[in-house]
C-alpha atoms as a PDB file:
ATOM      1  CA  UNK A   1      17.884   1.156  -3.290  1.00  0.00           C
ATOM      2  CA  UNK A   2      21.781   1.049  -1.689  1.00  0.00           C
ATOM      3  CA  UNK A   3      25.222   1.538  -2.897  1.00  0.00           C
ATOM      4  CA  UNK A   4      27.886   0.936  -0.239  1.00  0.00           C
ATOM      5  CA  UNK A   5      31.617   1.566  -1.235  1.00  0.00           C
ATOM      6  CA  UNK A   6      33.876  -0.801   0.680  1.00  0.00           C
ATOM      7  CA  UNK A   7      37.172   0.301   0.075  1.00  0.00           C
ATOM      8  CA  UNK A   8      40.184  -2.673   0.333  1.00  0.00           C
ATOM      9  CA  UNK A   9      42.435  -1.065   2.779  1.00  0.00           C
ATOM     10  CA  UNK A  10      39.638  -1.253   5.318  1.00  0.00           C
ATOM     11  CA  UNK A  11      39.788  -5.213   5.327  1.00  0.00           C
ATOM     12  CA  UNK A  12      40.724  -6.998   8.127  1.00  0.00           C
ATOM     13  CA  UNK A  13      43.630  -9.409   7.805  1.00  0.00           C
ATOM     14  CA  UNK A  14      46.032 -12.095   8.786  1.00  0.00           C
ATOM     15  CA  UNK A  15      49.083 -12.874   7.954  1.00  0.00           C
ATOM     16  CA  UNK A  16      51.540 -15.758   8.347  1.00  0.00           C
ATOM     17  CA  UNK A  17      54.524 -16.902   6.647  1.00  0.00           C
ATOM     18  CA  UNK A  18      54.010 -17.417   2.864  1.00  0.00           C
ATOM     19  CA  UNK A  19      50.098 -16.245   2.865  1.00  0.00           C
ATOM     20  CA  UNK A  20      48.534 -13.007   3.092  1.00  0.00           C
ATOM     21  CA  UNK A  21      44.675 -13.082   3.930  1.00  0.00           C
ATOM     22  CA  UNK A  22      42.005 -10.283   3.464  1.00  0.00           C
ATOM     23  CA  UNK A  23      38.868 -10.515   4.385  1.00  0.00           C
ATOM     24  CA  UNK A  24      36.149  -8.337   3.005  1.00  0.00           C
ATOM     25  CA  UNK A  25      33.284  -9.742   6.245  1.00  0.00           C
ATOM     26  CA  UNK A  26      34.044 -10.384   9.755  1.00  0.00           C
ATOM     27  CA  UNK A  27      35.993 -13.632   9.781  1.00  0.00           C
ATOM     28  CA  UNK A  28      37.280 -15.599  12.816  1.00  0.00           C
ATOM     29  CA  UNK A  29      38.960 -12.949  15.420  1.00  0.00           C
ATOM     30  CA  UNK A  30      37.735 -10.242  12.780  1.00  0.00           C
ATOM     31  CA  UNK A  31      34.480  -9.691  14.215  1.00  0.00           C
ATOM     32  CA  UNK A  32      32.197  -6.688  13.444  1.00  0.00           C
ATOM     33  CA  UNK A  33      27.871  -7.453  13.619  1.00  0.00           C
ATOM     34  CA  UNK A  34      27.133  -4.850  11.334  1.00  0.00           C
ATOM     35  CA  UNK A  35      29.590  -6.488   8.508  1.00  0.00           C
ATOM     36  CA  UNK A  36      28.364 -10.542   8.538  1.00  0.00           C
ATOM     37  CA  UNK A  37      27.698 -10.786   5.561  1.00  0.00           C
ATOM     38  CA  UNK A  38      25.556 -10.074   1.932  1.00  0.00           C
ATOM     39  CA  UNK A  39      22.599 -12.232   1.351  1.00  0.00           C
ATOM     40  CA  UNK A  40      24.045 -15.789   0.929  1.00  0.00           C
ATOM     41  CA  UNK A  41      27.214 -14.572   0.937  1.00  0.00           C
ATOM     42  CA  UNK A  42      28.920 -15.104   4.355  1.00  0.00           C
ATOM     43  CA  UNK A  43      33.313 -14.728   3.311  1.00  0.00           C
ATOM     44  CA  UNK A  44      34.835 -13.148   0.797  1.00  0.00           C
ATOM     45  CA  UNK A  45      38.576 -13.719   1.489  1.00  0.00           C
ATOM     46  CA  UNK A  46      41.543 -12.718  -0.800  1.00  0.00           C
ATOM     47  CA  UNK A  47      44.277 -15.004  -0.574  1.00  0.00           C
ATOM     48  CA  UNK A  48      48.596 -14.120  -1.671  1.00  0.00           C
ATOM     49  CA  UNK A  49      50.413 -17.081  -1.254  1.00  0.00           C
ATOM     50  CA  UNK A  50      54.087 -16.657  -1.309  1.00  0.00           C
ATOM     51  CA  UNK A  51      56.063 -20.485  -1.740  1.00  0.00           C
ATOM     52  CA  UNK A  52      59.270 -18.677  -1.511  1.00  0.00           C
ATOM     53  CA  UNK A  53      58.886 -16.963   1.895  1.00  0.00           C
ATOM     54  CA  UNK A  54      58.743 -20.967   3.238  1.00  0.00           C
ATOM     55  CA  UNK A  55      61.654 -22.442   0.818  1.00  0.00           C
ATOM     56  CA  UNK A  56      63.706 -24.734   3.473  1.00  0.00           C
ATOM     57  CA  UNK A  57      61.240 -24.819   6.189  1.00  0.00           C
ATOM     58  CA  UNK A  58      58.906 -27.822   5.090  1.00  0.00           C
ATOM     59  CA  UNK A  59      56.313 -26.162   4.778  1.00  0.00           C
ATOM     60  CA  UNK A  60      54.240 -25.176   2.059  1.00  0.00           C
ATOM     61  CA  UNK A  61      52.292 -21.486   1.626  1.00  0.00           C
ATOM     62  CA  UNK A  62      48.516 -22.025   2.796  1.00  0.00           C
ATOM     63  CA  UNK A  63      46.221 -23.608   4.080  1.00  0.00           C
ATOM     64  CA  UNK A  64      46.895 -27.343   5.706  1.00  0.00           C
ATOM     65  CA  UNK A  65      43.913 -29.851   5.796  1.00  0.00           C
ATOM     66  CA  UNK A  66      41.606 -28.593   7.442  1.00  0.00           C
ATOM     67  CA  UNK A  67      37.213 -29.035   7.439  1.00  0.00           C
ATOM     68  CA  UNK A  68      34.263 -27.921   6.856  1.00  0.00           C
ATOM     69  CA  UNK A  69      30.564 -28.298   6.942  1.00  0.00           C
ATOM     70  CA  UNK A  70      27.344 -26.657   5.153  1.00  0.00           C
ATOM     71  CA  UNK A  71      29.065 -24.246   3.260  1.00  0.00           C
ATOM     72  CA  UNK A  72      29.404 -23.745  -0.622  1.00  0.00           C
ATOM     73  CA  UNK A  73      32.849 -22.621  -1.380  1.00  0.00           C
ATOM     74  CA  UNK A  74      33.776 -20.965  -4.643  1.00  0.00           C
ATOM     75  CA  UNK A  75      37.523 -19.927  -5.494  1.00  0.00           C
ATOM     76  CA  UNK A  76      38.689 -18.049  -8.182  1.00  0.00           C
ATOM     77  CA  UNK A  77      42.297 -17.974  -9.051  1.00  0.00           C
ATOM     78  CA  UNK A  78      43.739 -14.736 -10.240  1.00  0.00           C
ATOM     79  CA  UNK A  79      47.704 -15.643 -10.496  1.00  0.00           C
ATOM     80  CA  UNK A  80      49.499 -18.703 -10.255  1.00  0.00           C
ATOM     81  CA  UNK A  81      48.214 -22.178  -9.348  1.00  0.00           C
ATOM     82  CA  UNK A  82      46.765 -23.494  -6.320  1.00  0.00           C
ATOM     83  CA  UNK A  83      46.585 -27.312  -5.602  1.00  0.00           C
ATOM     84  CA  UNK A  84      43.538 -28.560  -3.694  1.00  0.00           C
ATOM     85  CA  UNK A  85      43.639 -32.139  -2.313  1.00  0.00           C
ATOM     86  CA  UNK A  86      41.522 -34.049  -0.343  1.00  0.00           C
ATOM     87  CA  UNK A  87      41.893 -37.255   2.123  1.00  0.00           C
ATOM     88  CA  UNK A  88      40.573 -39.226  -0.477  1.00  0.00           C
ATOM     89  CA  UNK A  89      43.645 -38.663  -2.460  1.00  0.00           C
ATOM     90  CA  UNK A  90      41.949 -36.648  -4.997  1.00  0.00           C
ATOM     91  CA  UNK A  91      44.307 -33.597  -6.175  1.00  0.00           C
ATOM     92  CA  UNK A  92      43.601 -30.760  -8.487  1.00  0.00           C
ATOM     93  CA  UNK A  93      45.835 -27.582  -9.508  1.00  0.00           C
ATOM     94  CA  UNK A  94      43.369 -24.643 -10.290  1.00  0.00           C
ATOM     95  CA  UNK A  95      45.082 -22.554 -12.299  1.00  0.00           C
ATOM     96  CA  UNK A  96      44.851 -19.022 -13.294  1.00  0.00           C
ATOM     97  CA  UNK A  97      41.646 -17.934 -14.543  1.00  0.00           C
ATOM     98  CA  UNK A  98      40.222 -21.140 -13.298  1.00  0.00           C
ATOM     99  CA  UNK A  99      37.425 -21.727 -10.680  1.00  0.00           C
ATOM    100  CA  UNK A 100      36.577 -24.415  -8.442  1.00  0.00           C
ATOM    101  CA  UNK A 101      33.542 -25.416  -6.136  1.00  0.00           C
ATOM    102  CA  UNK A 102      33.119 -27.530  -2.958  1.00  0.00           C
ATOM    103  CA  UNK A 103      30.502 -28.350  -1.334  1.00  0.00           C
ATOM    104  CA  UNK A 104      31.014 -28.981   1.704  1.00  0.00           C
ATOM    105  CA  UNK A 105      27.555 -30.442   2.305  1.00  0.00           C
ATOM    106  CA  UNK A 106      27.913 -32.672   5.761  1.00  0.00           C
ATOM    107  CA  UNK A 107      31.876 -32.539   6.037  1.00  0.00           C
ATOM    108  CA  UNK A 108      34.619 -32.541   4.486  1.00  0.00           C
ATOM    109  CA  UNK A 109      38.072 -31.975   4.682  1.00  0.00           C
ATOM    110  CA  UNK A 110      40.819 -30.137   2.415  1.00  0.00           C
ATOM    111  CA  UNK A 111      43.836 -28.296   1.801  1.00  0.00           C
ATOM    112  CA  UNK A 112      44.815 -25.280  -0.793  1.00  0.00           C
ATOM    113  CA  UNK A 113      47.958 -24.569  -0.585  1.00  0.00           C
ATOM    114  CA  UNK A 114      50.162 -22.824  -3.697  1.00  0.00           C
ATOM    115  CA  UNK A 115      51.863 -25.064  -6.071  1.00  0.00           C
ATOM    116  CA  UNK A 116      55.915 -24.158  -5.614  1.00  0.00           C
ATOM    117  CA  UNK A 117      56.853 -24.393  -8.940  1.00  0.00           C
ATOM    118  CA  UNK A 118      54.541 -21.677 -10.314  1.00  0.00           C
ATOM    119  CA  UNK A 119      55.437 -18.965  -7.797  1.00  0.00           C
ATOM    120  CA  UNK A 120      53.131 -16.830  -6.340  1.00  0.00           C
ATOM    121  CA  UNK A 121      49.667 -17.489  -6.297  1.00  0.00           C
ATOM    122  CA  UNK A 122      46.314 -15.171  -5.495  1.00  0.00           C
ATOM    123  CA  UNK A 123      42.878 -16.397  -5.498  1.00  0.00           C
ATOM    124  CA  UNK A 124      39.741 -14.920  -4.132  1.00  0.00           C
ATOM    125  CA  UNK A 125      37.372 -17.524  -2.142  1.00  0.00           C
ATOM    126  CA  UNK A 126      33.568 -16.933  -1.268  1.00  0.00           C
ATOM    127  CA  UNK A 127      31.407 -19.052   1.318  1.00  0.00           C
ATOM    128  CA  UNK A 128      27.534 -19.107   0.816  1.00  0.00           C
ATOM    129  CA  UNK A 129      25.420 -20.707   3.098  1.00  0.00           C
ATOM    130  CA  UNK A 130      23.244 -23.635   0.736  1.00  0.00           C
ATOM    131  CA  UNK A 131      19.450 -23.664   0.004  1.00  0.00           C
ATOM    132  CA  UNK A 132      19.446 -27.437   0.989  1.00  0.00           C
ATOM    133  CA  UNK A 133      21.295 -28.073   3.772  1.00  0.00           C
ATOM    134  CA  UNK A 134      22.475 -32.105   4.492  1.00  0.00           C
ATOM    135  CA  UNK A 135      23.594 -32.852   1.006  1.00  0.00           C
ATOM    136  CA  UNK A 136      26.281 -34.964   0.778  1.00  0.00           C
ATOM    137  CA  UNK A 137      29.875 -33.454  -0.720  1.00  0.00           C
ATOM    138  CA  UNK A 138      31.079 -32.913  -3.606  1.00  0.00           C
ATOM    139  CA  UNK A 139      33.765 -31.073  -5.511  1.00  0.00           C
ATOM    140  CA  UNK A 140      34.322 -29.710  -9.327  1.00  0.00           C
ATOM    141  CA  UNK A 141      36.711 -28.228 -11.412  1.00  0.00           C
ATOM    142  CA  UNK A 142      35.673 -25.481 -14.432  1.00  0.00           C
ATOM    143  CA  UNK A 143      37.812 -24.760 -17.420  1.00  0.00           C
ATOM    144  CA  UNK A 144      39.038 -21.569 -18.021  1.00  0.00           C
ATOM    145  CA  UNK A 145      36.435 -19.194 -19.818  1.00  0.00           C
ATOM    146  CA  UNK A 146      36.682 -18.280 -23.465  1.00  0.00           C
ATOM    147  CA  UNK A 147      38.211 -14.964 -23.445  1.00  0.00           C
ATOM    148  CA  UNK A 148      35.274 -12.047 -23.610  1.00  0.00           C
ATOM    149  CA  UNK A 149      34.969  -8.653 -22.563  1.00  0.00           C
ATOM    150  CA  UNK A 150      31.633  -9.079 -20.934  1.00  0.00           C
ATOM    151  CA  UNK A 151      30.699 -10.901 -17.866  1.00  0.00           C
ATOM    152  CA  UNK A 152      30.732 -14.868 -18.261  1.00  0.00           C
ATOM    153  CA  UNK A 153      29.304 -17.149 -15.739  1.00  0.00           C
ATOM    154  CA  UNK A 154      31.778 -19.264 -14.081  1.00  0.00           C
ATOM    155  CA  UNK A 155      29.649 -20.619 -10.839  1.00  0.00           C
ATOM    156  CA  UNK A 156      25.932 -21.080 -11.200  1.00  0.00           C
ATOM    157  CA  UNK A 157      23.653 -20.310 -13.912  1.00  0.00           C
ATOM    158  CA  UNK A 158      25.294 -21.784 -16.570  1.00  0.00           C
ATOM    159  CA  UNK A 159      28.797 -21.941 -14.986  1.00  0.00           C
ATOM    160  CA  UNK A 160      29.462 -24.523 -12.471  1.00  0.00           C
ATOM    161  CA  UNK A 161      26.461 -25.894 -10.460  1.00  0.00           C
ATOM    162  CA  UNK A 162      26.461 -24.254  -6.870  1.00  0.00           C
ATOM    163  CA  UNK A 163      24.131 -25.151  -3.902  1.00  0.00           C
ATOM    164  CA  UNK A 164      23.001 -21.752  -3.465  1.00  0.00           C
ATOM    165  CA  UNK A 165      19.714 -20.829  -5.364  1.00  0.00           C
ATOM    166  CA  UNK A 166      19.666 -17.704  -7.846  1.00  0.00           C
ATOM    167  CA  UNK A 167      23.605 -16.913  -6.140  1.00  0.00           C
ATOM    168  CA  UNK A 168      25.868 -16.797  -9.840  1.00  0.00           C
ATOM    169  CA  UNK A 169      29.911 -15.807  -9.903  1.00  0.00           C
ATOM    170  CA  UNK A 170      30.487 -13.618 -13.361  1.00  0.00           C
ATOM    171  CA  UNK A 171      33.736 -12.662 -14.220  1.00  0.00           C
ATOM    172  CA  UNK A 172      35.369  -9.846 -17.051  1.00  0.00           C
ATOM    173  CA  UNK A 173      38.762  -9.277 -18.100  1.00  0.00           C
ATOM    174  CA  UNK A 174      38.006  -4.980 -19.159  1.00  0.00           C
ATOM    175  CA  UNK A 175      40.836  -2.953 -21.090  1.00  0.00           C
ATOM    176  CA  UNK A 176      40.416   0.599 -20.132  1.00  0.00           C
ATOM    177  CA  UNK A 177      37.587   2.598 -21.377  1.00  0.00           C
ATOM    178  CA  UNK A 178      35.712  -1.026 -21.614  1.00  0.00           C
ATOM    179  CA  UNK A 179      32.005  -1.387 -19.917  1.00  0.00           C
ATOM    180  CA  UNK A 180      29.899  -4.079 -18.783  1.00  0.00           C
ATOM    181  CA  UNK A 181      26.396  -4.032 -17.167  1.00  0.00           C
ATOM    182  CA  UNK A 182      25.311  -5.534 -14.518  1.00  0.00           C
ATOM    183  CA  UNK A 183      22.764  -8.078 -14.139  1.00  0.00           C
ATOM    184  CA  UNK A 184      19.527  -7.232 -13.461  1.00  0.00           C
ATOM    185  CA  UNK A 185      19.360  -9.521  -9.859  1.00  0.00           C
ATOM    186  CA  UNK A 186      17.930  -7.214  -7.041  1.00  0.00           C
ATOM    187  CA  UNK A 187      21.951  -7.683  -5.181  1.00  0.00           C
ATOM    188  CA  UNK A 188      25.276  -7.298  -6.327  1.00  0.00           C
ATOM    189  CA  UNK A 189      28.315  -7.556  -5.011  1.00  0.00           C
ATOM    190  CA  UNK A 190      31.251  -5.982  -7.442  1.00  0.00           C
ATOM    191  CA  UNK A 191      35.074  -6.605  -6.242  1.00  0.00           C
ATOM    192  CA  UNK A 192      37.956  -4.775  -8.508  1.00  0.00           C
ATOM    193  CA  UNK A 193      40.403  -7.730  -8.064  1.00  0.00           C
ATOM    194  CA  UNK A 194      42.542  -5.747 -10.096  1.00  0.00           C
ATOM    195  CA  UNK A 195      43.178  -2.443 -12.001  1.00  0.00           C
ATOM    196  CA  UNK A 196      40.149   0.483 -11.992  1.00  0.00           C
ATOM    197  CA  UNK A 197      36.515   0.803 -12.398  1.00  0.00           C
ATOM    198  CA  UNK A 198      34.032   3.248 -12.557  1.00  0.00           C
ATOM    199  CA  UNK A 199      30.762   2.699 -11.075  1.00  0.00           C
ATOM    200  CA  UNK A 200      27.895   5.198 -10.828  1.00  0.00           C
ATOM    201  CA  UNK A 201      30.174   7.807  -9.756  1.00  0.00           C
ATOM    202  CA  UNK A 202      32.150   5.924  -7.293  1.00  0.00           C
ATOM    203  CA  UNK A 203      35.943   4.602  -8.049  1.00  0.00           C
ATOM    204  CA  UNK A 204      37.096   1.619  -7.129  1.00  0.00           C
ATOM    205  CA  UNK A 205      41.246   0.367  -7.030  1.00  0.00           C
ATOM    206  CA  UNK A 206      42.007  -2.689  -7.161  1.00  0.00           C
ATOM    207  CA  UNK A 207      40.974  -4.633  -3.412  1.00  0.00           C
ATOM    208  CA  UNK A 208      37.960  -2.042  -3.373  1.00  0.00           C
ATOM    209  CA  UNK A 209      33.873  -3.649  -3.685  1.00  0.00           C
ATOM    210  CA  UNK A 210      30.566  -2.136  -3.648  1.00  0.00           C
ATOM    211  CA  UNK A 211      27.195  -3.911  -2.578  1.00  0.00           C
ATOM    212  CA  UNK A 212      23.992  -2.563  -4.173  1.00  0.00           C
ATOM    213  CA  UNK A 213      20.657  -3.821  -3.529  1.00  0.00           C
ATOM    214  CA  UNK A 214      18.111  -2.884  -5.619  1.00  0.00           C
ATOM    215  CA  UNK A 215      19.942  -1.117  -8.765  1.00  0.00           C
ATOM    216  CA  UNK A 216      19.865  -3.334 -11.498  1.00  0.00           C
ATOM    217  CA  UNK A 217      21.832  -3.061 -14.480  1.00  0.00           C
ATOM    218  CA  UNK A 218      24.631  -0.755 -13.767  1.00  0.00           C
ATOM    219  CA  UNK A 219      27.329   0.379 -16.123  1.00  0.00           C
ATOM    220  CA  UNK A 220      30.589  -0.389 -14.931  1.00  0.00           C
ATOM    221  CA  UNK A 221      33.675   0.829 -16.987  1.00  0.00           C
ATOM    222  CA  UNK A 222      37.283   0.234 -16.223  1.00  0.00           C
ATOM    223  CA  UNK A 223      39.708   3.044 -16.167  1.00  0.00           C
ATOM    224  CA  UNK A 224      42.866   0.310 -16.268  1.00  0.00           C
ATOM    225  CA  UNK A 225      42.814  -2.994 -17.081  1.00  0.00           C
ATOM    226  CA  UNK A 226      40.825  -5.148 -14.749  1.00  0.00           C
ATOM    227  CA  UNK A 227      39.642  -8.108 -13.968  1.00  0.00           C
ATOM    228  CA  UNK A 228      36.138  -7.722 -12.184  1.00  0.00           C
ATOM    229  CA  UNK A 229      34.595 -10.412  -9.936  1.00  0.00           C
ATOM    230  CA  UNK A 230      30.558 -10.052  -9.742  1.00  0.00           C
ATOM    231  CA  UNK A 231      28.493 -12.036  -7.454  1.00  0.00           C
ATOM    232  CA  UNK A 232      24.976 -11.241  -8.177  1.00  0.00           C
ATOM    233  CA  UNK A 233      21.844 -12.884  -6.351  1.00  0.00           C
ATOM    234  CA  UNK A 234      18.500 -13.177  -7.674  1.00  0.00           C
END
């Protein structure tokens, strides 16, 4: 049984005009072999995307088209509105409290960049590596959640499908001196995108995550309100 504190200023990051990465596993120059990944989970990034820092330049915060391949990506948008478009033409805004999933399967190519007339926009993206490698690509949009103050599935189990077996993305919205529990999958991995949490005696600020293996069904209470981003695999 583990619990690992990783605290957010310890992330590696990059930075460019208009977007603000940080990356919570070794990513690109960022290396580091003991910190590749968590189970399935191979990127965790955390995205600010700033359309006024590019205003006159032609260019729009984030990421250009770009591809990839054998990879499941989920994003979660936390503020603002990202648009996603591919070269098929197809073009989707995710907003706020919105998630999205591509699977990359045997290519694909994208871009996210933030939409410029909803200002500034923050979403957290995970990478999984699939069960099933070779499956062709595909893309979906979710709805936003009902509102709750427990955990609701967004990506697998009964959120949107995901090509990574027993991996789920739960998400709460906690007012201070609310508490959730955590499923009972042998590995979690619990990121404070924002506000304050307690979590078996350790605090976590906002940009802070803990991995746990093997401790099923912890109490986690929010000091501030937060909203809490689980990935838990079975």
């Amino acid at each position: 049984m583990t619990m690992a504190l990783y605290a957010g200023s310890a992330r590696s990051s990059d930075a460019v005009k208009g977007r603000l990465t940080s990356h919570s596993f070794s990513f690109g120059p960022h290396y580091d072999p003991a910190n590749l990944g968590f189970g399935p989970l191979v990127c965790h990034n955390d995205d600010v995307l700033d359309p006024s820092a590019t205003e006159g330049t032609g260019v729009v915060a984030g990421y250009p088209e770009h591809p990839h391949t054998e990879l499941e990506i989920v994003t979660w948008v936390l503020e603002g509105s990202l648009v996603h478009t591919d070269p098929s033409g197809g073009r989707h805004v995710v907003g706020a409290g919105r998630a999205q999933v591509l699977s990359a399967g045997t290519g694909v190519r994208h871009s996210e960049l933030a939409d410029p007339g909803s200002g500034r926009c923050r979403f957290v993206q995970a990478w999984l590596t699939p069960s099933s490698p070779g499956a062709d690509p595909s893309y979906v949009l979710g709805e936003a959640p009902p509102p709750s103050s427990g955990l609701v599935e967004v990506a697998g189990g009964g959120g949107l499908p995901i090509g990574t077996t027993g991996a789920r993305l739960l998400v709460a919205r906690l007012s201070p001196g609310a508490s959730v529990s955590l499923p009972e999958d042998p590995r979690q991995h619990v990121f404070a995108a924002t506000g304050a949490v307690s979590l078996a005696g350790l605090d976590l600020r906002a940009g802070d995550a803990v991995r746990l293996t093997d401790e099923p069904g912890r109490l986690v209470m929010a000091t501030e309100p937060t909203e809490l981003l689980v990935w838990s695999f079975a």
